[in-house]
PDB file of N, CA and C in Angstrom:
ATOM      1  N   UNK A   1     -19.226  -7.795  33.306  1.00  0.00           N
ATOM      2  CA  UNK A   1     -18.686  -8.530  32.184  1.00  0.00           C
ATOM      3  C   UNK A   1     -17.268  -8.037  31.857  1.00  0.00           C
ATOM      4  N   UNK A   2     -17.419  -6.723  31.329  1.00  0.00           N
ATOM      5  CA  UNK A   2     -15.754  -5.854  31.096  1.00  0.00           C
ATOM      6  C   UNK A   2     -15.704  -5.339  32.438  1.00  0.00           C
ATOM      7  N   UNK A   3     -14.404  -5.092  32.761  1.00  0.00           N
ATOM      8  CA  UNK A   3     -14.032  -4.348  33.997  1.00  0.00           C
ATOM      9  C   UNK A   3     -13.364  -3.185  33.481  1.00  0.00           C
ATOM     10  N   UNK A   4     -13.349  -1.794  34.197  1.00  0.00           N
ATOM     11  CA  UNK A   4     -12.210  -0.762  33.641  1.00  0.00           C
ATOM     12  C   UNK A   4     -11.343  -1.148  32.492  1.00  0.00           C
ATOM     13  N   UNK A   5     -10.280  -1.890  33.509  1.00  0.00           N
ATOM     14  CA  UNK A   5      -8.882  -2.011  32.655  1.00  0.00           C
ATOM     15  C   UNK A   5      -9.095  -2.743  31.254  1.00  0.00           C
ATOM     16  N   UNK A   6      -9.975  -3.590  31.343  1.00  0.00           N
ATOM     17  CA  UNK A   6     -10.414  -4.284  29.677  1.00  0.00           C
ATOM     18  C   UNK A   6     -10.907  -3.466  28.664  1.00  0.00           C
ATOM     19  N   UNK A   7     -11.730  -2.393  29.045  1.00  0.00           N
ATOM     20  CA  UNK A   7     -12.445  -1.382  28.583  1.00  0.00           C
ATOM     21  C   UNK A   7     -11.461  -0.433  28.084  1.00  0.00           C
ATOM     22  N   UNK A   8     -10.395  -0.074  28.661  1.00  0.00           N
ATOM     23  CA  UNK A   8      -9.083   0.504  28.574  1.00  0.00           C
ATOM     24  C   UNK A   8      -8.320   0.044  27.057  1.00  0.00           C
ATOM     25  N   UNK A   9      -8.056  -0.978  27.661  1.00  0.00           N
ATOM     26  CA  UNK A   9      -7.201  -1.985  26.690  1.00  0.00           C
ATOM     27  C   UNK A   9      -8.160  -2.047  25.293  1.00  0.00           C
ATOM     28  N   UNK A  10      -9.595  -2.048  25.343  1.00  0.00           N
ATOM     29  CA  UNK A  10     -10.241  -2.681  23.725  1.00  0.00           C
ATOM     30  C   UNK A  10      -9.877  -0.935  23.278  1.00  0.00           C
ATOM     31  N   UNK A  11     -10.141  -0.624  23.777  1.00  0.00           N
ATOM     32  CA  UNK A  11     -10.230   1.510  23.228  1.00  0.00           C
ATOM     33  C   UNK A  11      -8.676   2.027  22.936  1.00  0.00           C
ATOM     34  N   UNK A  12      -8.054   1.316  23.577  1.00  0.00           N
ATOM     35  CA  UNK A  12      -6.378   1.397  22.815  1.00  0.00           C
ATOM     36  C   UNK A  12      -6.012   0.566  21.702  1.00  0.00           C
ATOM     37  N   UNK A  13      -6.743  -0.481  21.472  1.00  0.00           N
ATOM     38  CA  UNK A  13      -6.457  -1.748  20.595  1.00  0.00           C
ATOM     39  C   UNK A  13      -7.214  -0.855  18.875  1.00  0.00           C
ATOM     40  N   UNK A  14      -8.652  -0.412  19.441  1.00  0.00           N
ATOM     41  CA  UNK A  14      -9.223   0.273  18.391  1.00  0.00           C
ATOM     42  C   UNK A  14      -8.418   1.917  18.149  1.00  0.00           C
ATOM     43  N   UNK A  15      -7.774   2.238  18.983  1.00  0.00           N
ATOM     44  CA  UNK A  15      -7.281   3.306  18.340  1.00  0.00           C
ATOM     45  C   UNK A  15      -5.919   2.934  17.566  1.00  0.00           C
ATOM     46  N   UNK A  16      -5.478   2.195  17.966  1.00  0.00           N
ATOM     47  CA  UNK A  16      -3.851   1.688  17.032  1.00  0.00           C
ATOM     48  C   UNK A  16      -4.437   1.240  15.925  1.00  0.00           C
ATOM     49  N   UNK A  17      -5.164  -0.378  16.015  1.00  0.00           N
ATOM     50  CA  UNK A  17      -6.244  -0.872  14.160  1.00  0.00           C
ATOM     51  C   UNK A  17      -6.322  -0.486  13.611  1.00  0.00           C
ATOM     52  N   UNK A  18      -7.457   0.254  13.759  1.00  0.00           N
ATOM     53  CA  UNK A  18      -8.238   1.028  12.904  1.00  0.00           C
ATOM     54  C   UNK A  18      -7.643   1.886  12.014  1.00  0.00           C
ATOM     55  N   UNK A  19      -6.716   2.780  12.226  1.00  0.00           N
ATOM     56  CA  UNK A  19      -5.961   3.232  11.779  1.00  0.00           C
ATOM     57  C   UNK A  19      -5.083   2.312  10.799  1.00  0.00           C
ATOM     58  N   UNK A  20      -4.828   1.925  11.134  1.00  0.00           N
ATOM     59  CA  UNK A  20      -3.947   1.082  10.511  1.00  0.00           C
ATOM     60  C   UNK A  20      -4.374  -0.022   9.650  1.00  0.00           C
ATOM     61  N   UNK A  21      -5.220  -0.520   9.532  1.00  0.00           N
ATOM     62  CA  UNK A  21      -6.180  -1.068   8.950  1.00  0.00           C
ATOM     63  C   UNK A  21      -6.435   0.129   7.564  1.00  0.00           C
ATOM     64  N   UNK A  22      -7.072   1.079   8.171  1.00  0.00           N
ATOM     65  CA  UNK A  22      -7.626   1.830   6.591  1.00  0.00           C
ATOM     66  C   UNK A  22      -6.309   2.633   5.811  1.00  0.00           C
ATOM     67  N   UNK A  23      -5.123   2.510   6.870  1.00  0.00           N
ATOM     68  CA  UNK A  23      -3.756   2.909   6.099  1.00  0.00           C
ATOM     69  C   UNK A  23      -3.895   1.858   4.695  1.00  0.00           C
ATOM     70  N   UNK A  24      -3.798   0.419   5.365  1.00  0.00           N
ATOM     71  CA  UNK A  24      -3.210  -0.645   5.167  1.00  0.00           C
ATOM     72  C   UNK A  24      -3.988  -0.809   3.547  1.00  0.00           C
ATOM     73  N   UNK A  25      -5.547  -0.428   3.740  1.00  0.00           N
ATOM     74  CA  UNK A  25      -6.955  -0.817   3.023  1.00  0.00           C
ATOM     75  C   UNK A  25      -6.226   0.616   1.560  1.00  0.00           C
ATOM     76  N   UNK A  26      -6.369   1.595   2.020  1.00  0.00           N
ATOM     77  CA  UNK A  26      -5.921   3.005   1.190  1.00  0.00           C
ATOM     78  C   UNK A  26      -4.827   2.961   0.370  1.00  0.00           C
ATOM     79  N   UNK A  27      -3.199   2.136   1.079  1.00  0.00           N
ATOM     80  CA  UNK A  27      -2.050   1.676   0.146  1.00  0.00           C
ATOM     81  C   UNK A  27      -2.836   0.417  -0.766  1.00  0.00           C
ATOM     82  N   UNK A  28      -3.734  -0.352  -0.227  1.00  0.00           N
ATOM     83  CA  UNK A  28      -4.196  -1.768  -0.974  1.00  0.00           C
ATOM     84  C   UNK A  28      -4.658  -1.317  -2.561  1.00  0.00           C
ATOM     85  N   UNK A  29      -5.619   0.076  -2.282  1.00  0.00           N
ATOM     86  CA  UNK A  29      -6.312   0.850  -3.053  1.00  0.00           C
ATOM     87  C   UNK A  29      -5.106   1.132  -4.404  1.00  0.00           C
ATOM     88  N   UNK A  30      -4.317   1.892  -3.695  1.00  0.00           N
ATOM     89  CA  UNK A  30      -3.347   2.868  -4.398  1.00  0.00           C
ATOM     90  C   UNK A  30      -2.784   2.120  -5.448  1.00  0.00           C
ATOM     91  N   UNK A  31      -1.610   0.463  -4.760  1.00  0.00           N
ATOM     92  CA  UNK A  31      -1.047   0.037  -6.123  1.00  0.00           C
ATOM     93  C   UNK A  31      -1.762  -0.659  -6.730  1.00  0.00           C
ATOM     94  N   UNK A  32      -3.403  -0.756  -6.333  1.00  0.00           N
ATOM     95  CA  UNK A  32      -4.727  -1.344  -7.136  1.00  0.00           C
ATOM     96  C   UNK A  32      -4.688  -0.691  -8.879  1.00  0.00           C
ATOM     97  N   UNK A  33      -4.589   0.487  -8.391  1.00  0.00           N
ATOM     98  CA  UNK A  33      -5.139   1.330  -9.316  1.00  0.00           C
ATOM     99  C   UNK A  33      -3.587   1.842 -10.191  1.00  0.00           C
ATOM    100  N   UNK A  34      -2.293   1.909  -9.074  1.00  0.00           N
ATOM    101  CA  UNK A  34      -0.990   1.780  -9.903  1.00  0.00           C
ATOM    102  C   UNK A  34      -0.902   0.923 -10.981  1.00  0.00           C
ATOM    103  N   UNK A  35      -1.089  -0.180 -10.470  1.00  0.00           N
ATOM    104  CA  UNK A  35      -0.962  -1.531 -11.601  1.00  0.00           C
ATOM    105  C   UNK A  35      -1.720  -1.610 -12.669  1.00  0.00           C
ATOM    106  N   UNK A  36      -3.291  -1.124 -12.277  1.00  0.00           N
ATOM    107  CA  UNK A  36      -3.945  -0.703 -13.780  1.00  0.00           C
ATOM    108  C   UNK A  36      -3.431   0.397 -14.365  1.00  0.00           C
ATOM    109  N   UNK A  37      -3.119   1.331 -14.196  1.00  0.00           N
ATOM    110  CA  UNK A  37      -2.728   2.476 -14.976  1.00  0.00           C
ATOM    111  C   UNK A  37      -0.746   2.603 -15.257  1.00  0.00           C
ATOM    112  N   UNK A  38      -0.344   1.619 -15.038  1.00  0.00           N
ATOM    113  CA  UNK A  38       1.541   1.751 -15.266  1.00  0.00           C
ATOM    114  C   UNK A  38       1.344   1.330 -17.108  1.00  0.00           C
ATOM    115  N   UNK A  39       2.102   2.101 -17.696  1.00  0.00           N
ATOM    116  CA  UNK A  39       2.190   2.275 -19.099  1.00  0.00           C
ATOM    117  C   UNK A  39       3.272   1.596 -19.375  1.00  0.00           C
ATOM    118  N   UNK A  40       4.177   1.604 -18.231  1.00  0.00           N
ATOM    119  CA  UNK A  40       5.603   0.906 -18.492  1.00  0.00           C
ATOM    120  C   UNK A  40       5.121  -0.855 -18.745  1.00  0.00           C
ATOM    121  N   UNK A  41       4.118  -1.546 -17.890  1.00  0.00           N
ATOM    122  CA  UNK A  41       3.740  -2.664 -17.901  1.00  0.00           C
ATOM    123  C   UNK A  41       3.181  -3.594 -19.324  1.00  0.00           C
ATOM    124  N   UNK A  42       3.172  -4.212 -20.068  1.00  0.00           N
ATOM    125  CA  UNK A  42       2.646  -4.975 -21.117  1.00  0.00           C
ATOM    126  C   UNK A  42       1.035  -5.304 -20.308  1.00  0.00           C
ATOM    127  N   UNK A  43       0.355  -6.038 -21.191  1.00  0.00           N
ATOM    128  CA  UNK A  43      -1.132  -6.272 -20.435  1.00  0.00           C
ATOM    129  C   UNK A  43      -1.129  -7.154 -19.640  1.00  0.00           C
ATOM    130  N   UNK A  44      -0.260  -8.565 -20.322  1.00  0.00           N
ATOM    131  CA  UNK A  44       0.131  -8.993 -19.297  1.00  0.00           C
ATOM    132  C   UNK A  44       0.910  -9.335 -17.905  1.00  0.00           C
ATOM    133  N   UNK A  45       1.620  -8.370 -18.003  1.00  0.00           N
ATOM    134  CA  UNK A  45       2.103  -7.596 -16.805  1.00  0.00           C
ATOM    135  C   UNK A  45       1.259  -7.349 -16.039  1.00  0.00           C
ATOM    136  N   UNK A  46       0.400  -6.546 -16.542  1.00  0.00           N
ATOM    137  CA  UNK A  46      -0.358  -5.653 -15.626  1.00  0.00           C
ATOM    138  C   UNK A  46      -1.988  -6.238 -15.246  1.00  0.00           C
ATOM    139  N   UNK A  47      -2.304  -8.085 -15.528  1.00  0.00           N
ATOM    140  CA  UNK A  47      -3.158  -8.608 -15.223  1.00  0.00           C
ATOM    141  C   UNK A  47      -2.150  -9.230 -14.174  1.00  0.00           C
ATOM    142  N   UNK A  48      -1.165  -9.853 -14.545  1.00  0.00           N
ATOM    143  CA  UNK A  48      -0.521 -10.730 -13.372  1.00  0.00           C
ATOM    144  C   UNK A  48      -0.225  -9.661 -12.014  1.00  0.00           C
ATOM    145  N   UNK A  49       0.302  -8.776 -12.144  1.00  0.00           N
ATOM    146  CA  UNK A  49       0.123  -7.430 -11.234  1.00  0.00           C
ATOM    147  C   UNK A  49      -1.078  -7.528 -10.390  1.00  0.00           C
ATOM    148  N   UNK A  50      -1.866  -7.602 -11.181  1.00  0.00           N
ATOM    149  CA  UNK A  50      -3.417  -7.083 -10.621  1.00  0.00           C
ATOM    150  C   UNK A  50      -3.819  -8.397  -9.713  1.00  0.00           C
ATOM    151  N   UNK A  51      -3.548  -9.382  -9.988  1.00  0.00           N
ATOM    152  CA  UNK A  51      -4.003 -10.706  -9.713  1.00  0.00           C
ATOM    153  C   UNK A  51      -3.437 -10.974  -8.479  1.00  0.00           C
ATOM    154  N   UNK A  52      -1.918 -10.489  -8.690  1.00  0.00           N
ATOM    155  CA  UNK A  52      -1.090 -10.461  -7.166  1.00  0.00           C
ATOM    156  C   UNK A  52      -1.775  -9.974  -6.236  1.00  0.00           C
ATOM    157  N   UNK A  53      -2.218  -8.873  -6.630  1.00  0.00           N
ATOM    158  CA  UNK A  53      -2.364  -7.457  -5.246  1.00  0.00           C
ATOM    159  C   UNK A  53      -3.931  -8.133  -4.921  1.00  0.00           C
ATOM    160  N   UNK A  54      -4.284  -8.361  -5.517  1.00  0.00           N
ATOM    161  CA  UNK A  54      -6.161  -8.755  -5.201  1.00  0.00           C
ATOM    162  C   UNK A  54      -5.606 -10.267  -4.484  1.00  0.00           C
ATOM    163  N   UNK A  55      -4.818 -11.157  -5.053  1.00  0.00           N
ATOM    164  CA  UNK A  55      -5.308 -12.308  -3.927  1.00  0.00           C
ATOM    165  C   UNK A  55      -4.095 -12.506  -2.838  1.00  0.00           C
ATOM    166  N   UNK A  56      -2.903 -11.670  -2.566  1.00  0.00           N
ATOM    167  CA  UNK A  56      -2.153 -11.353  -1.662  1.00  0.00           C
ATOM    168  C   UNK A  56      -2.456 -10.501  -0.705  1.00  0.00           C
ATOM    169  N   UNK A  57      -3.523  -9.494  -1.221  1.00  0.00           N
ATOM    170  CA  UNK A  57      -3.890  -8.291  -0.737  1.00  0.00           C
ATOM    171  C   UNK A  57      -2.816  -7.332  -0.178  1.00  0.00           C
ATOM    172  N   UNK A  58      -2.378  -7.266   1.020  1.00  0.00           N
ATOM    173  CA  UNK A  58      -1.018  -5.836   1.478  1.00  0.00           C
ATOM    174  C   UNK A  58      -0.267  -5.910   0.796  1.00  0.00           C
ATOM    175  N   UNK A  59       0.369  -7.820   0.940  1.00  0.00           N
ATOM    176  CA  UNK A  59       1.553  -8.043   0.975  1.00  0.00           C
ATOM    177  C   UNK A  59       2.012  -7.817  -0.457  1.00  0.00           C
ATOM    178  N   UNK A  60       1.244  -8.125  -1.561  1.00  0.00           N
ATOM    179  CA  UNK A  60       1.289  -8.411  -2.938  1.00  0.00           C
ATOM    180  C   UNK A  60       1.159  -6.879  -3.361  1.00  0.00           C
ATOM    181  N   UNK A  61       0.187  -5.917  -2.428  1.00  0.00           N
ATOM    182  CA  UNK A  61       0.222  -4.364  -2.678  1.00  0.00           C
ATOM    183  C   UNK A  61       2.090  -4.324  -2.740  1.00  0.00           C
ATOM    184  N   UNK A  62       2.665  -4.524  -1.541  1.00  0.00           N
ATOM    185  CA  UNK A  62       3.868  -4.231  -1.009  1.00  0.00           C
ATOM    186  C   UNK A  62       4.967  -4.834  -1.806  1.00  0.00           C
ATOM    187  N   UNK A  63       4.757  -5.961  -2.163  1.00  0.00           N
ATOM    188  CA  UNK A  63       5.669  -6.492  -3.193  1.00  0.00           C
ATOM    189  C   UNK A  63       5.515  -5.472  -4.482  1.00  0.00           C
ATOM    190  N   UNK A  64       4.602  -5.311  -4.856  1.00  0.00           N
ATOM    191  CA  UNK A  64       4.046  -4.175  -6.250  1.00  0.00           C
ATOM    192  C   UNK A  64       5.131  -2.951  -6.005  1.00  0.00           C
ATOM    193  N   UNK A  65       4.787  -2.412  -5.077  1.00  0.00           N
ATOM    194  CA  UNK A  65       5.765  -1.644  -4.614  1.00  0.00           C
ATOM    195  C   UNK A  65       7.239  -1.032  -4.412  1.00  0.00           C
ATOM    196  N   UNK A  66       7.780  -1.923  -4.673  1.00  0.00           N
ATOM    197  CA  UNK A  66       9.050  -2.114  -4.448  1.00  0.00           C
ATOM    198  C   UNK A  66       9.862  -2.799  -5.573  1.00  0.00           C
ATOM    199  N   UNK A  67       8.977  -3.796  -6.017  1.00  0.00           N
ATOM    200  CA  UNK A  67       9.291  -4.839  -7.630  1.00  0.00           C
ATOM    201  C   UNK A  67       8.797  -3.877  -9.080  1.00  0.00           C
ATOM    202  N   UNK A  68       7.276  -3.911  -8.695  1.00  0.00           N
ATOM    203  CA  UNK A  68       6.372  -3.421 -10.106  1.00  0.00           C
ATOM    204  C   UNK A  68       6.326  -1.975 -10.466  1.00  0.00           C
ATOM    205  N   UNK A  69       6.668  -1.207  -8.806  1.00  0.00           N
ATOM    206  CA  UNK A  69       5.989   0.178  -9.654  1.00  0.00           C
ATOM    207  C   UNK A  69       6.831   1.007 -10.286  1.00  0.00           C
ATOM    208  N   UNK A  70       6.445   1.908 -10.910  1.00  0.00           N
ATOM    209  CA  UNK A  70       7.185   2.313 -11.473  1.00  0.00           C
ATOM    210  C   UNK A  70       8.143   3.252 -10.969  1.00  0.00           C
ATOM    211  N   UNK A  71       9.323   3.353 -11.547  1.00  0.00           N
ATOM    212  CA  UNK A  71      10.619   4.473 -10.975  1.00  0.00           C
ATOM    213  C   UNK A  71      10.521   5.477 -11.762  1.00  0.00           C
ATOM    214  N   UNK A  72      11.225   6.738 -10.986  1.00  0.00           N
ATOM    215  CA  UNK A  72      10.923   8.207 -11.549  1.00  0.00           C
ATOM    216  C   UNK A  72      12.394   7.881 -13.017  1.00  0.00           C
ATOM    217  N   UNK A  73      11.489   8.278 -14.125  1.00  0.00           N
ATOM    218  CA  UNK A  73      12.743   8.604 -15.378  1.00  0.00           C
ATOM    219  C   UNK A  73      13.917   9.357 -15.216  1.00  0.00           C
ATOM    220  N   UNK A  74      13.143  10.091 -14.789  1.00  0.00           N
ATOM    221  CA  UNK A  74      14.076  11.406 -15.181  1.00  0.00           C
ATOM    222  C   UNK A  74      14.819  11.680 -13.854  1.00  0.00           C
ATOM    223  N   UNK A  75      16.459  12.493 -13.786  1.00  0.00           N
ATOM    224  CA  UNK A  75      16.853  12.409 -12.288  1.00  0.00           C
ATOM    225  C   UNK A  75      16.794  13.647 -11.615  1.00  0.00           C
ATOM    226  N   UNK A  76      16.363  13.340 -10.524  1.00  0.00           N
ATOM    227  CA  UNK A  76      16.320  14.884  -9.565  1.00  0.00           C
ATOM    228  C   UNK A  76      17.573  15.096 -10.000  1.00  0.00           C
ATOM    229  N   UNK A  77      16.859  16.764 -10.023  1.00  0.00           N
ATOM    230  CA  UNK A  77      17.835  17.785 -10.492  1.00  0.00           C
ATOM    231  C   UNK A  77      18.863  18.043  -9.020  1.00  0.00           C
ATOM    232  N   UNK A  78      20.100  18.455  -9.825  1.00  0.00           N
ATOM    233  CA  UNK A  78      20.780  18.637  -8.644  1.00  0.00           C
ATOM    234  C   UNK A  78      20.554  19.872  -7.531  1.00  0.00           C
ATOM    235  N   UNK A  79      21.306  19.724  -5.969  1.00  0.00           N
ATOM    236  CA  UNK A  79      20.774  20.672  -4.975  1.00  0.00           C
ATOM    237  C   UNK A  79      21.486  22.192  -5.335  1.00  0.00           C
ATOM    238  N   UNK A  80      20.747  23.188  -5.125  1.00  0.00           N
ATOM    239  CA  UNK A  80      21.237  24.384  -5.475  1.00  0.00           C
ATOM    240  C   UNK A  80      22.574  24.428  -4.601  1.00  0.00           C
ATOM    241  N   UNK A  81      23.602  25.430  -5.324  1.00  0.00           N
ATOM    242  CA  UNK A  81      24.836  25.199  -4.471  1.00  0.00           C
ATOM    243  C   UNK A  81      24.437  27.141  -4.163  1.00  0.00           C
ATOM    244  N   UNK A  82      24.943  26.894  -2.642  1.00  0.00           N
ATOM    245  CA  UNK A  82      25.047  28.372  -1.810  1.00  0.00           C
ATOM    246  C   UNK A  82      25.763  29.749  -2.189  1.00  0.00           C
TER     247      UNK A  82
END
């Protein structure tokens, strides 16, 4: 039915996925739980947020990301000088 080289190929296909998949599933998680807990957000902010990431799923994680989440206040301190 499989020959070697197919057998090859599905066991490389599952080692790249999979991975990448529960990356993908773990960031999905993360601005899940960003978007409920951002203080900066109003409620409704942070239902329309929520609504994104659940029926966009990554992509709407990824938009969250970059649009919704929140930025650090305060500024890195400057680099020690030598």
């Amino acid at each position: 039915m499989f020959g070697g080289f197919e057998i090859i190929l599905i066991l490389l296909a599952m080692l790249v996925v999979l991975p990448l998949a529960l990356a993908l599933f773990a960031f999905w998680i993360w601005m899940l739980i960003s978007a409920v807990q951002n203080k900066g957000l109003t409620e409704g902010e942070k239902i329309a947020w929520v609504l994104v990431i659940v029926f966009v799923h990554w992509l709407g994680a990824l938009l969250y990301f970059f649009v919704g989440h929140p930025k650090r206040k305060t500024p890195l301190p400057p680099p020690p000088r030598p």
